[in-house]
C-alpha atoms as a PDB file:
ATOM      1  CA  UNK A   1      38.547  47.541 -44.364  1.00  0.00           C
ATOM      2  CA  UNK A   2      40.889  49.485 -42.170  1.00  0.00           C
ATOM      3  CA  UNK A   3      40.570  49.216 -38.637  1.00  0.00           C
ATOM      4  CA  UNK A   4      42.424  49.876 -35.274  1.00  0.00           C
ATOM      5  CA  UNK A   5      42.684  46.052 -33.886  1.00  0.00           C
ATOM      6  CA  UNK A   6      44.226  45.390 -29.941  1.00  0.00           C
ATOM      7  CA  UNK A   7      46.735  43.698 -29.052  1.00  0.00           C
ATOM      8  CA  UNK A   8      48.682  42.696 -26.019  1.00  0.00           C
ATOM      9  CA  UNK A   9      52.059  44.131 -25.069  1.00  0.00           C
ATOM     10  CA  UNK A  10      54.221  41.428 -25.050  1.00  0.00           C
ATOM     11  CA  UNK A  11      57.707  42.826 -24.650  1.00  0.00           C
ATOM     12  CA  UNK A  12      59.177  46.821 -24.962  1.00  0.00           C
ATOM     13  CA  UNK A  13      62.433  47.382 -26.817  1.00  0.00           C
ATOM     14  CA  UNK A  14      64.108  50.979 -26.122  1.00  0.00           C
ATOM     15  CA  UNK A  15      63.804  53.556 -23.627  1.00  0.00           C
ATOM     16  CA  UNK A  16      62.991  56.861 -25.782  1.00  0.00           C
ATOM     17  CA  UNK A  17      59.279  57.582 -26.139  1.00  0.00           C
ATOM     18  CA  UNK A  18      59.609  58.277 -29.710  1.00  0.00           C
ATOM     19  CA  UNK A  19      61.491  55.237 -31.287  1.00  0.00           C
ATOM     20  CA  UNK A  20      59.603  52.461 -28.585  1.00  0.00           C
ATOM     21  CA  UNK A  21      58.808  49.312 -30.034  1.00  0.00           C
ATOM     22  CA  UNK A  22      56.957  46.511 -28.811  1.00  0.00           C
ATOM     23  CA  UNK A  23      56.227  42.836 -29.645  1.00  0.00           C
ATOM     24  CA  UNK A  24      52.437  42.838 -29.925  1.00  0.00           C
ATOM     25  CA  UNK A  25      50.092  39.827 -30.002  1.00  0.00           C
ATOM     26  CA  UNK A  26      47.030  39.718 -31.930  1.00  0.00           C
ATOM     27  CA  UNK A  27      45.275  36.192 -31.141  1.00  0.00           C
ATOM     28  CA  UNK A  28      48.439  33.856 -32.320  1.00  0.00           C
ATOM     29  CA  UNK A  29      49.886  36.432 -34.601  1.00  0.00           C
ATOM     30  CA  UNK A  30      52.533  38.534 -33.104  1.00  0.00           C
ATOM     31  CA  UNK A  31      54.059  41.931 -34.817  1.00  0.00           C
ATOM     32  CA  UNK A  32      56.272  44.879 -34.112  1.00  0.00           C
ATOM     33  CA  UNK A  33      54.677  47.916 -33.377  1.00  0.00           C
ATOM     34  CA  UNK A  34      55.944  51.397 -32.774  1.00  0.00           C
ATOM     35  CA  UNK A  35      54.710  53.133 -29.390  1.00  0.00           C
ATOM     36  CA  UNK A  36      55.194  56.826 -30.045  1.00  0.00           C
ATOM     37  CA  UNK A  37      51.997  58.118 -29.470  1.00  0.00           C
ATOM     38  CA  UNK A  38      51.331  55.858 -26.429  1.00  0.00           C
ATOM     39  CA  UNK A  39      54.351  56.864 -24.396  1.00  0.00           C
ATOM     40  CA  UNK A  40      52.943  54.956 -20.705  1.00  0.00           C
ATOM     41  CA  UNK A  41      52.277  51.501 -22.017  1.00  0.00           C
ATOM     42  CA  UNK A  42      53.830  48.552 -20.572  1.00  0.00           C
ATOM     43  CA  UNK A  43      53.810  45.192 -20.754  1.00  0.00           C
ATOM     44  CA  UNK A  44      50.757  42.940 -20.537  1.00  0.00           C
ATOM     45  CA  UNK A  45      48.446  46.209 -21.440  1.00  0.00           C
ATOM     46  CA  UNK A  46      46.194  45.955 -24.866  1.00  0.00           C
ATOM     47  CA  UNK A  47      46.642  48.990 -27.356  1.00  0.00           C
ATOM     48  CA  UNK A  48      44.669  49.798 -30.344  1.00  0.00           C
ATOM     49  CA  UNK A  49      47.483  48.990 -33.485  1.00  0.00           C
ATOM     50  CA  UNK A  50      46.277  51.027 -36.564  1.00  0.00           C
ATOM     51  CA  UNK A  51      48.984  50.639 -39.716  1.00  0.00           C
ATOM     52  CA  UNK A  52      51.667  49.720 -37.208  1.00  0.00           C
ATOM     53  CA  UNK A  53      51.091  52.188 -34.586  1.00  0.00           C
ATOM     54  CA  UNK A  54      49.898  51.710 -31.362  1.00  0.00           C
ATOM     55  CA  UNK A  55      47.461  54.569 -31.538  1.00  0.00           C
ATOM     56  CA  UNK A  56      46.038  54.129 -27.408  1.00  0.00           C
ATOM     57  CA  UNK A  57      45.848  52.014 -24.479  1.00  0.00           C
ATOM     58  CA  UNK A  58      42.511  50.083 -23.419  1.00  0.00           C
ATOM     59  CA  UNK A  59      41.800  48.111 -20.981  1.00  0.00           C
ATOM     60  CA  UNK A  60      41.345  44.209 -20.879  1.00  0.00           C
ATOM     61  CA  UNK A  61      37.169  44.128 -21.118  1.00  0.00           C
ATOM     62  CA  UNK A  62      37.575  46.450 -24.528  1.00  0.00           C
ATOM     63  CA  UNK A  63      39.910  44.455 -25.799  1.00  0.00           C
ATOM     64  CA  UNK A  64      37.740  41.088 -25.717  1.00  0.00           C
ATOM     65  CA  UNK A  65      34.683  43.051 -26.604  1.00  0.00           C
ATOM     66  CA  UNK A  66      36.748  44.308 -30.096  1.00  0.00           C
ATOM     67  CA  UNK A  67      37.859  40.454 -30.891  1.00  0.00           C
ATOM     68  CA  UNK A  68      34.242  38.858 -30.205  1.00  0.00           C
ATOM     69  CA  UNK A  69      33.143  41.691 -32.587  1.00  0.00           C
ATOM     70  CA  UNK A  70      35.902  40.990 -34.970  1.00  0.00           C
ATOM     71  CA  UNK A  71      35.261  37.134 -34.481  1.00  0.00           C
ATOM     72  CA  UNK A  72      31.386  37.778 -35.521  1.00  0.00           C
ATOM     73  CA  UNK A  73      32.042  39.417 -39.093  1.00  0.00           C
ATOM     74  CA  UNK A  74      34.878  37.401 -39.682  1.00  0.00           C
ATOM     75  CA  UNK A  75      37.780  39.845 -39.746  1.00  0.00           C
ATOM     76  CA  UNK A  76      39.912  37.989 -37.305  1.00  0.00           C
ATOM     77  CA  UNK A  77      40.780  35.334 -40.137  1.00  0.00           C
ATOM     78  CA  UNK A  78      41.593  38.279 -42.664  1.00  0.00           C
ATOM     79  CA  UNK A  79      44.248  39.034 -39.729  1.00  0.00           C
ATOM     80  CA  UNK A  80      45.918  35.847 -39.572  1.00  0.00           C
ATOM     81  CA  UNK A  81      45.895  35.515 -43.785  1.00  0.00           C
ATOM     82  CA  UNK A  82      43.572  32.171 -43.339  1.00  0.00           C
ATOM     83  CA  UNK A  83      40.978  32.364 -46.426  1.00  0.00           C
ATOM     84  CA  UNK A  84      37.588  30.883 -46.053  1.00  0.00           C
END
């Protein structure tokens, strides 16, 4: 299944828009993720990470609605590579 997931902004690299990267934490997994298309987002804000991309910004209360979602149809161990 392909989904957007969030994640929290945990550091920025770079100062152009375009090649922005940031250090992005999914529970207690933590990836690099380009920030083109969400040119305002700083650290400590969630984004929506689809294929690598941080595709927008959402606030706190979305985020922990997505992972109790994700946490009831069992997609958040698919994240961290755990198998059931």
């Amino acid at each position: 299944m392909c989904l957007a997931i969030p994640g929290k902004v945990l550091t920025i690299e770079g100062d152009d828009p375009i090649t922005r990267i940031a250090q992005v934490q999914f529970g207690g997994i933590t990836k690099r993720v380009s920030l083109a298309c969400v040119p305002d987002v700083a650290v400590d804000q969630y984004v929506l990470v689809h294929a690598g991309l941080a595709i927008s910004v959402i606030d706190n209360a979305e985020a922990q609605r997505v992972f109790e979602y994700l946490e009831r149809i069992d997609e958040l161990t698919e994240l961290s590579g755990e198998t059931s």
